[in-house]
N, C-alpha and C. Protein backbone atom coordinates (compact mmCIF):
# COMPACT_ATOMS: atom_id res chain seq x y z
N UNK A 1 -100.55 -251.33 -46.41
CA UNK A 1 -100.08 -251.68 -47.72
C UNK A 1 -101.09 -252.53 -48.47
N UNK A 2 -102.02 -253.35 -48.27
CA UNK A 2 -102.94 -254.08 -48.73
C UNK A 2 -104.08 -252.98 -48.67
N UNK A 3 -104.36 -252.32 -48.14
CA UNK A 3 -105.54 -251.23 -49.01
C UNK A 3 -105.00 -250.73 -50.01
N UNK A 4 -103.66 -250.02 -50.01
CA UNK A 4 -103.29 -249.48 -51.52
C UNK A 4 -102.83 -250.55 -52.87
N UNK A 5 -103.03 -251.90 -52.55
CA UNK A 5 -102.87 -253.16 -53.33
C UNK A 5 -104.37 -253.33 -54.13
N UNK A 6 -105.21 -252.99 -53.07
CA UNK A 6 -106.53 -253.62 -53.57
C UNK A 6 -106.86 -251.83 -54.08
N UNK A 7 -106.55 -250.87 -53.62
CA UNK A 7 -107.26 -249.36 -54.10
C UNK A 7 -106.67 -249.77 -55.75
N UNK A 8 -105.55 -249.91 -56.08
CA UNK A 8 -105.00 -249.99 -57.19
C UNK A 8 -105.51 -250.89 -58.07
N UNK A 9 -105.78 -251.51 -57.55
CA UNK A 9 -106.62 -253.04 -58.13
C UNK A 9 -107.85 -252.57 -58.63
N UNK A 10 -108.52 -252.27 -57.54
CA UNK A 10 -109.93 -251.46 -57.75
C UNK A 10 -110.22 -250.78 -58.64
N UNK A 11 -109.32 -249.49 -59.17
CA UNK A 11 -109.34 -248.11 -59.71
C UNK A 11 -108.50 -248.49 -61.16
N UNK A 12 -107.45 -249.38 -61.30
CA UNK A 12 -107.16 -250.00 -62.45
C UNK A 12 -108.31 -250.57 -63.61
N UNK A 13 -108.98 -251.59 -62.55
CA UNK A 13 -110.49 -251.94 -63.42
C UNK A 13 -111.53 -251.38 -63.85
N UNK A 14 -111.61 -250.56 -63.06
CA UNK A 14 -112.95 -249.44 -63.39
C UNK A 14 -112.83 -248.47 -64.02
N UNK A 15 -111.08 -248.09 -64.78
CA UNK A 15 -110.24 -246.99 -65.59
C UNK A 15 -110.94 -247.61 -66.60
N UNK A 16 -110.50 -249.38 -66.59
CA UNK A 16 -109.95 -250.07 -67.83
C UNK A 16 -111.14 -250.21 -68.51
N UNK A 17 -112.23 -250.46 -67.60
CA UNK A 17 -113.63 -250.89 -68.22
C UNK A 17 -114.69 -249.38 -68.36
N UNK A 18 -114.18 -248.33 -67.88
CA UNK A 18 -114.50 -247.03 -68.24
C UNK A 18 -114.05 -246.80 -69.72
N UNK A 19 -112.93 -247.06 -70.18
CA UNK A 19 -112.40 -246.83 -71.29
C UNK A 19 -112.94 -247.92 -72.14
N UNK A 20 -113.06 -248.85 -72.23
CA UNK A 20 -113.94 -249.79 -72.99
C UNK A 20 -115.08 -249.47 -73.28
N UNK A 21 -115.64 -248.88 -72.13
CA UNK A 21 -117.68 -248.34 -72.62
C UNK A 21 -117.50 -247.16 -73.44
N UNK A 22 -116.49 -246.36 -73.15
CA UNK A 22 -116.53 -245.25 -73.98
C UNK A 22 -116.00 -245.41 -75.38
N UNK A 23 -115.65 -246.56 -75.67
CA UNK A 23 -115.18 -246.76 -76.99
C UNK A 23 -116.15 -247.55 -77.66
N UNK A 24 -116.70 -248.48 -76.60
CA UNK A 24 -117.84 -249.11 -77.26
C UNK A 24 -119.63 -248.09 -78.20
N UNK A 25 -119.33 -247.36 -77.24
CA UNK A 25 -120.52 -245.85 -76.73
C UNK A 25 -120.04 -245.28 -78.26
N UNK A 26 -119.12 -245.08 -78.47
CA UNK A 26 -118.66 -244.50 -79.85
C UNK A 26 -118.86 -245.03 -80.53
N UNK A 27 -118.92 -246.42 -80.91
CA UNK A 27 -118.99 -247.02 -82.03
C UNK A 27 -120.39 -247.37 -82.04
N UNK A 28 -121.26 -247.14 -80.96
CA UNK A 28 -122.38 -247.44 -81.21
C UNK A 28 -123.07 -246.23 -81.97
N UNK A 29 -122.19 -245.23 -81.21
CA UNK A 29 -123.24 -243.40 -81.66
C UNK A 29 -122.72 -243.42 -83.30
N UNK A 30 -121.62 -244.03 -83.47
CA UNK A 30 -121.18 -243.30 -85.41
C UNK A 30 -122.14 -244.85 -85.85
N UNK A 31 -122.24 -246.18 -85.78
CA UNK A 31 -123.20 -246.73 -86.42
C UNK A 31 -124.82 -246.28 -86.53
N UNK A 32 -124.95 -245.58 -85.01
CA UNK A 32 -126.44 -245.66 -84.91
C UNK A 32 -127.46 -246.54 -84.58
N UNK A 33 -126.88 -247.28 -83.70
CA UNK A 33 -127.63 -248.46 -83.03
C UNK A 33 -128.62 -248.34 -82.52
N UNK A 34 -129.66 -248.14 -82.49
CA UNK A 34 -130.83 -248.38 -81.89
C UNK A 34 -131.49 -246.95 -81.84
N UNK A 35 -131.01 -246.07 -82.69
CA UNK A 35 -131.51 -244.65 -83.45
C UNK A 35 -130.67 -243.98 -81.99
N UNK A 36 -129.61 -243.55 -81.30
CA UNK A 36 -129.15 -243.11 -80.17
C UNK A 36 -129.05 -241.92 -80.79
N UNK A 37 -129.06 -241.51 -81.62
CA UNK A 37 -128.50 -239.98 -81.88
C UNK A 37 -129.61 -239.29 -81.91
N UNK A 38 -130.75 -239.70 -82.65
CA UNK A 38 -131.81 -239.00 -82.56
C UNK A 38 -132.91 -239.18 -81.12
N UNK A 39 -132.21 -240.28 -80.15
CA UNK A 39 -132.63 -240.58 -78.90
C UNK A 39 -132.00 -239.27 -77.83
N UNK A 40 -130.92 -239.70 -78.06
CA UNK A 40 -130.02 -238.21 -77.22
C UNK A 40 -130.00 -236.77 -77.91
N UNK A 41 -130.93 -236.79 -79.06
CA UNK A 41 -130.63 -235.25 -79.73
C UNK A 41 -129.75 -234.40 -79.92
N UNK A 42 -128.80 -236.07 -80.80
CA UNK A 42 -127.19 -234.92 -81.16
C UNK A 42 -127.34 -234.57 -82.56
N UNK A 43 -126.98 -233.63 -82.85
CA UNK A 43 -126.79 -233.28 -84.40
C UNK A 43 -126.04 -234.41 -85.69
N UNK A 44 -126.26 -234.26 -86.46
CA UNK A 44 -125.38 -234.80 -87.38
C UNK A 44 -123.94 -234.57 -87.34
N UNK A 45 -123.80 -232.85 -87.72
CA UNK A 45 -122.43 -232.48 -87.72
C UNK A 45 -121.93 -232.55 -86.60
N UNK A 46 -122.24 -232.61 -85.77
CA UNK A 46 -121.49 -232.55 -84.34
C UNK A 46 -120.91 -234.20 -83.30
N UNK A 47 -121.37 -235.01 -84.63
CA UNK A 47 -121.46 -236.24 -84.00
C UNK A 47 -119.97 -236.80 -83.90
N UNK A 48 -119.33 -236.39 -85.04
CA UNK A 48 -117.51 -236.41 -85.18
C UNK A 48 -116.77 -235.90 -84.05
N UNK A 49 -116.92 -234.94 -83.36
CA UNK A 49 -116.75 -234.29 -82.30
C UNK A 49 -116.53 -235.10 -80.77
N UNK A 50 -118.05 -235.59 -80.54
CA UNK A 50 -118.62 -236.30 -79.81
C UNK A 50 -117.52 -237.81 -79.83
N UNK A 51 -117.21 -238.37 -81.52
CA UNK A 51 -116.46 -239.14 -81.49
C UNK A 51 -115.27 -239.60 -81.18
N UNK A 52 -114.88 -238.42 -81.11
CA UNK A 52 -113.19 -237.61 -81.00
C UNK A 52 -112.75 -238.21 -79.46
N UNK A 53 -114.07 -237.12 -78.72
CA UNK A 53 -113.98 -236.86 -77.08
C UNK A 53 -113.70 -238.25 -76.79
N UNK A 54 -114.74 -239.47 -77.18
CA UNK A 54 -115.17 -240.36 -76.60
C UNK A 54 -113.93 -241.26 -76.95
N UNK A 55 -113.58 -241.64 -78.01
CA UNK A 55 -111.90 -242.15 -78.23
C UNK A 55 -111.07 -242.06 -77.08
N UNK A 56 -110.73 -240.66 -77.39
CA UNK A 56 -109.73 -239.90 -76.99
C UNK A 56 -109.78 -240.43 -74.83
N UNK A 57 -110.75 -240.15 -74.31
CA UNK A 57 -111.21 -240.50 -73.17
C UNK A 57 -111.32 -242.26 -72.63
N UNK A 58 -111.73 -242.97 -73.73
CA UNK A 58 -111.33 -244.47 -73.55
C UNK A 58 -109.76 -244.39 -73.88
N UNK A 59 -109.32 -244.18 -75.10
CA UNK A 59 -108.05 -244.54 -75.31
C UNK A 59 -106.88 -244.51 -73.35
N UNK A 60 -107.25 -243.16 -73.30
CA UNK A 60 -106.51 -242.95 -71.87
C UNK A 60 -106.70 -243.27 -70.57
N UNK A 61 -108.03 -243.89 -70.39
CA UNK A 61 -108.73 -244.27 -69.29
C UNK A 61 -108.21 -245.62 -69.52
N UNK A 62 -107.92 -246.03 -70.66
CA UNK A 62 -107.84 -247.58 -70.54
C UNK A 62 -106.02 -248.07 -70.39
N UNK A 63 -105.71 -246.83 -71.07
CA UNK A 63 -103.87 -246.68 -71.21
C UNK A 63 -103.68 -246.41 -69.09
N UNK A 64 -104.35 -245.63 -69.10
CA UNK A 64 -104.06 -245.35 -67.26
C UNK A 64 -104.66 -246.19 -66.49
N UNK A 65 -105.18 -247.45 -66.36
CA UNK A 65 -105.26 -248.68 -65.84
C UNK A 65 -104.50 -249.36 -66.28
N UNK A 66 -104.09 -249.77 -67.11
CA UNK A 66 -102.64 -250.54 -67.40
C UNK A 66 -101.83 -250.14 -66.80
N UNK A 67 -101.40 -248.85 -67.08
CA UNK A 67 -100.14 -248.23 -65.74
C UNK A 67 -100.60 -248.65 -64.51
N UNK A 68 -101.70 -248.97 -63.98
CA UNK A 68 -101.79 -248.79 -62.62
C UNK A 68 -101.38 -250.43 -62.87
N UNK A 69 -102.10 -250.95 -63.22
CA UNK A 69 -101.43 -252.99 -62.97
C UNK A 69 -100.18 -252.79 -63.29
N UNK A 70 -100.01 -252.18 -64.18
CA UNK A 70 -97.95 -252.38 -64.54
C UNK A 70 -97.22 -251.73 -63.05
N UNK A 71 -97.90 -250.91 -62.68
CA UNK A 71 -97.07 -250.43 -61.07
C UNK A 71 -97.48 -251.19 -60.40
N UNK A 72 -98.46 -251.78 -60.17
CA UNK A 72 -98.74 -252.66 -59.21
C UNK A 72 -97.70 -254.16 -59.10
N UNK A 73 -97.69 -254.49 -60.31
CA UNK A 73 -96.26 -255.62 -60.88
C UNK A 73 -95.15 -255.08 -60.71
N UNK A 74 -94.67 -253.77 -60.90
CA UNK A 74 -93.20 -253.77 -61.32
C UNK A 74 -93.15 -253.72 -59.78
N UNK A 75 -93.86 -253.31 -58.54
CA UNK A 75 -93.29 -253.05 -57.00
C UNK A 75 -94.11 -254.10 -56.86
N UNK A 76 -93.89 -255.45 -57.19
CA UNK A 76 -94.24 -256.97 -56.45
C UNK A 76 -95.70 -256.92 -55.78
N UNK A 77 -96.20 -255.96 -56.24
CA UNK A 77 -97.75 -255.96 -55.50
C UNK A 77 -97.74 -255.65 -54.15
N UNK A 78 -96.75 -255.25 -53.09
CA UNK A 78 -96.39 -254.73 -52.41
C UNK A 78 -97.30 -253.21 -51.71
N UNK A 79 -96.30 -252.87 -52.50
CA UNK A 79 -96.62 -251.07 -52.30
C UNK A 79 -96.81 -250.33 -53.40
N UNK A 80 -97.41 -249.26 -53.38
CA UNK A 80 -97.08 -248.17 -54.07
C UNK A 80 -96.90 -247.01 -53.93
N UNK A 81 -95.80 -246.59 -54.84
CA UNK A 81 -95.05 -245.10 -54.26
C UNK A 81 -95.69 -244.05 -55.50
């Protein structure tokens, strides 16, 4: 029961902070920080796209580490089923 305490623990943080870079990563590619678009050779038009994915992929990576701490709380840190 304490490996699946700490697996949850583990895989919660690395959702949560996966979803953070990818939102950060977005806001860097639509400003253009440090010329990245023409570094990675993305198009103009296609960069909205790119923006979409990258949202869309933090938004839920970061929403599905919260679930994992909220299960980890609602079963007392215990177990998980």
């Amino acid at each position: 029961m304490k490996f699946k305490r700490i697996a949850v623990t583990f895989f919660g943080i690395v959702q949560e902070i996966m979803g953070v870079l990818a939102v950060v990563f977005a806001y860097i590619l639509y400003y253009n920080v440090l010329e990245v678009r023409a570094n990675l050779g993305l198009l103009p038009e296609n960069v909205s796209i790119y923006l979409l994915l990258l949202f869309v992929f933090g938004f839920v990576s970061f929403i599905n580490g919260l679930f994992l701490f909220y299960q980890r709380l609602e079963n007392g840190g215990s177990s998980v089923s």
